[in-house]
Protein backbone atom coordinates (compact mmCIF):
# COMPACT_ATOMS: atom_id res chain seq x y z
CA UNK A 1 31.77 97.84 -43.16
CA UNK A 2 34.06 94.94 -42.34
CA UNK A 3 32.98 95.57 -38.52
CA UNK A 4 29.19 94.69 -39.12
CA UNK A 5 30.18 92.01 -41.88
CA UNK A 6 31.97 90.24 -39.16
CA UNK A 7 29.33 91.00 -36.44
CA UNK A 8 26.69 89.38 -39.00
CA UNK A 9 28.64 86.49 -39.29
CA UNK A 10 28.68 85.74 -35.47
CA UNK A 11 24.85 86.77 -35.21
CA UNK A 12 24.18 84.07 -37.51
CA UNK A 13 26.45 81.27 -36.13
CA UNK A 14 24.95 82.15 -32.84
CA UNK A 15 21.08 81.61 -34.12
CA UNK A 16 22.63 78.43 -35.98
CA UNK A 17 23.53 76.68 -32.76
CA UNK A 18 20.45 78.21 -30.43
CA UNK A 19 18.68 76.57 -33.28
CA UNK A 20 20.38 73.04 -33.31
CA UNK A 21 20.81 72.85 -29.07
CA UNK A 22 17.22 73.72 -29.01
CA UNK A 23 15.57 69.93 -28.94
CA UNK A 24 18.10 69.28 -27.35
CA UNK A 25 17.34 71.04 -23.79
CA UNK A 26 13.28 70.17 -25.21
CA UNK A 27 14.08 66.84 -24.44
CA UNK A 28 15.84 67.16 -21.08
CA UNK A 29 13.01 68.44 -19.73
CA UNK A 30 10.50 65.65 -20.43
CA UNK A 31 9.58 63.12 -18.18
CA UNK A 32 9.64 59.73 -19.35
CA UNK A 33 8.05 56.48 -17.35
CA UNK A 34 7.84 53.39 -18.03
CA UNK A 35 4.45 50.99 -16.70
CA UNK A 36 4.77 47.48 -16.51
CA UNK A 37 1.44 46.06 -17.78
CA UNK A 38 -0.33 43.10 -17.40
CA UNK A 39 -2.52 41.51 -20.02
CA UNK A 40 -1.41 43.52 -23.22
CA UNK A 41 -1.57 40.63 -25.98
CA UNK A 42 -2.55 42.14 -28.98
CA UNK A 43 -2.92 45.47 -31.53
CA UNK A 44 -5.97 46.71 -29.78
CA UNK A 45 -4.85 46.51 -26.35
CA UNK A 46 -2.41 48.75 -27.06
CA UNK A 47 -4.78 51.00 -28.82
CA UNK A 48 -6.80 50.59 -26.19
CA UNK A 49 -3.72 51.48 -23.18
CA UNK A 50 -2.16 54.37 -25.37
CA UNK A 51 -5.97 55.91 -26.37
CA UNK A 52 -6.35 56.19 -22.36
CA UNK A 53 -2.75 57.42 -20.79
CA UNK A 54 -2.82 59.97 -24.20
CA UNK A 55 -5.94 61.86 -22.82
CA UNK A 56 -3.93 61.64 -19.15
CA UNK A 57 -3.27 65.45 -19.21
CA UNK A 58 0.42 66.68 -20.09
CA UNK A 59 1.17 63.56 -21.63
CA UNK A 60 3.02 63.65 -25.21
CA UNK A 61 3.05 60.39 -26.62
CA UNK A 62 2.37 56.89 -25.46
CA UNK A 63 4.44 53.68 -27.04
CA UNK A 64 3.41 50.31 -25.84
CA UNK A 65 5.56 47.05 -26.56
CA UNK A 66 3.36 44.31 -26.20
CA UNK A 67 5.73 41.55 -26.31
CA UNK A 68 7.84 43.09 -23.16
CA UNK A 69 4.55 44.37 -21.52
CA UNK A 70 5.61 47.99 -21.44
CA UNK A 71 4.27 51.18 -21.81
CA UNK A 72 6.72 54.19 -22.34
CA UNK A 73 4.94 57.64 -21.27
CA UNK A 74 6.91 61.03 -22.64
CA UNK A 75 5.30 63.21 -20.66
CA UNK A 76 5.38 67.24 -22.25
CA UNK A 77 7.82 70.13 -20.93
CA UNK A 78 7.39 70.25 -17.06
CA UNK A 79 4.60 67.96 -16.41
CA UNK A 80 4.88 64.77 -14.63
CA UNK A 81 3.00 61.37 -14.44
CA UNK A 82 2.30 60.16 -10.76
CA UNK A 83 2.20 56.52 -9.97
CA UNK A 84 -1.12 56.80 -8.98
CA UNK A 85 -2.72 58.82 -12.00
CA UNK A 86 -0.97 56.48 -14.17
CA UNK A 87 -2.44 53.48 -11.91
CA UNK A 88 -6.01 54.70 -12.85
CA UNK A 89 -5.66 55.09 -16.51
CA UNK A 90 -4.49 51.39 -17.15
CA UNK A 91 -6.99 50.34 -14.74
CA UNK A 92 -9.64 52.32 -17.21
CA UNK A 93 -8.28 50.80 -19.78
CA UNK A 94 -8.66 47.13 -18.75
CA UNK A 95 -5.36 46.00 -17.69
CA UNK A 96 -3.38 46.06 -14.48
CA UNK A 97 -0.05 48.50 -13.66
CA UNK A 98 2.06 45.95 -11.99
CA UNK A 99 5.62 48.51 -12.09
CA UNK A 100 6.14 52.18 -12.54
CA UNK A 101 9.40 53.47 -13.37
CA UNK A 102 10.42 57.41 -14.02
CA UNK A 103 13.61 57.31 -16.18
CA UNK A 104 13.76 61.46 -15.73
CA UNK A 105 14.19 64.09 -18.33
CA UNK A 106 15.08 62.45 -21.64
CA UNK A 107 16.69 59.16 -20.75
């Protein structure tokens, strides 16, 4: 009895920590870029920027800072965001991709 009480207690500290390292590793292996963006001066540019990389497929979220001109693309588990691809989305959008930066998985 005290054999599978103890056994219990390790099966469950084991499922506590795959459980809490789990976003952990999610997050290692997402892409993240950052565009340099010209022309971004108000609300609805970014609306406008983030409504057109977030349809880019395999992209998770889009967060623009307008005052620095960026645009931070978290790209999902093992896809990636080209320089080119990204190019043609802020060029849809209006506005013109003057850097492109991959920080790599979760930086």
């Amino acid at each position: 009895m005290r054999q599978q009480a103890v056994r219990r207690s390790i099966l469950v500290a084991l499922l506590v920590l795959g459980v809490l390292a789990a976003p952990a590793h999610a997050q290692e292996t997402k892409g993240v870029y950052t565009l340099q963006v010209d022309g971004l001066a108000c609300p609805f540019c970014a609306y406008g920027i983030e409504k057109q990389l977030g349809a880019t497929e395999g992209v998770e979220s889009v967060e623009t800072d307008i005052k620095s001109g960026t645009v931070t693309v978290t790209m999902q588990d093992g896809a990636t965001l080209d320089e080119d691809t990204a190019g043609m989305a802020v060029k849809a959008a209006g506005f013109t991709m003057r850097g492109y930066k991959h920080q790599g998985a979760g930086e």
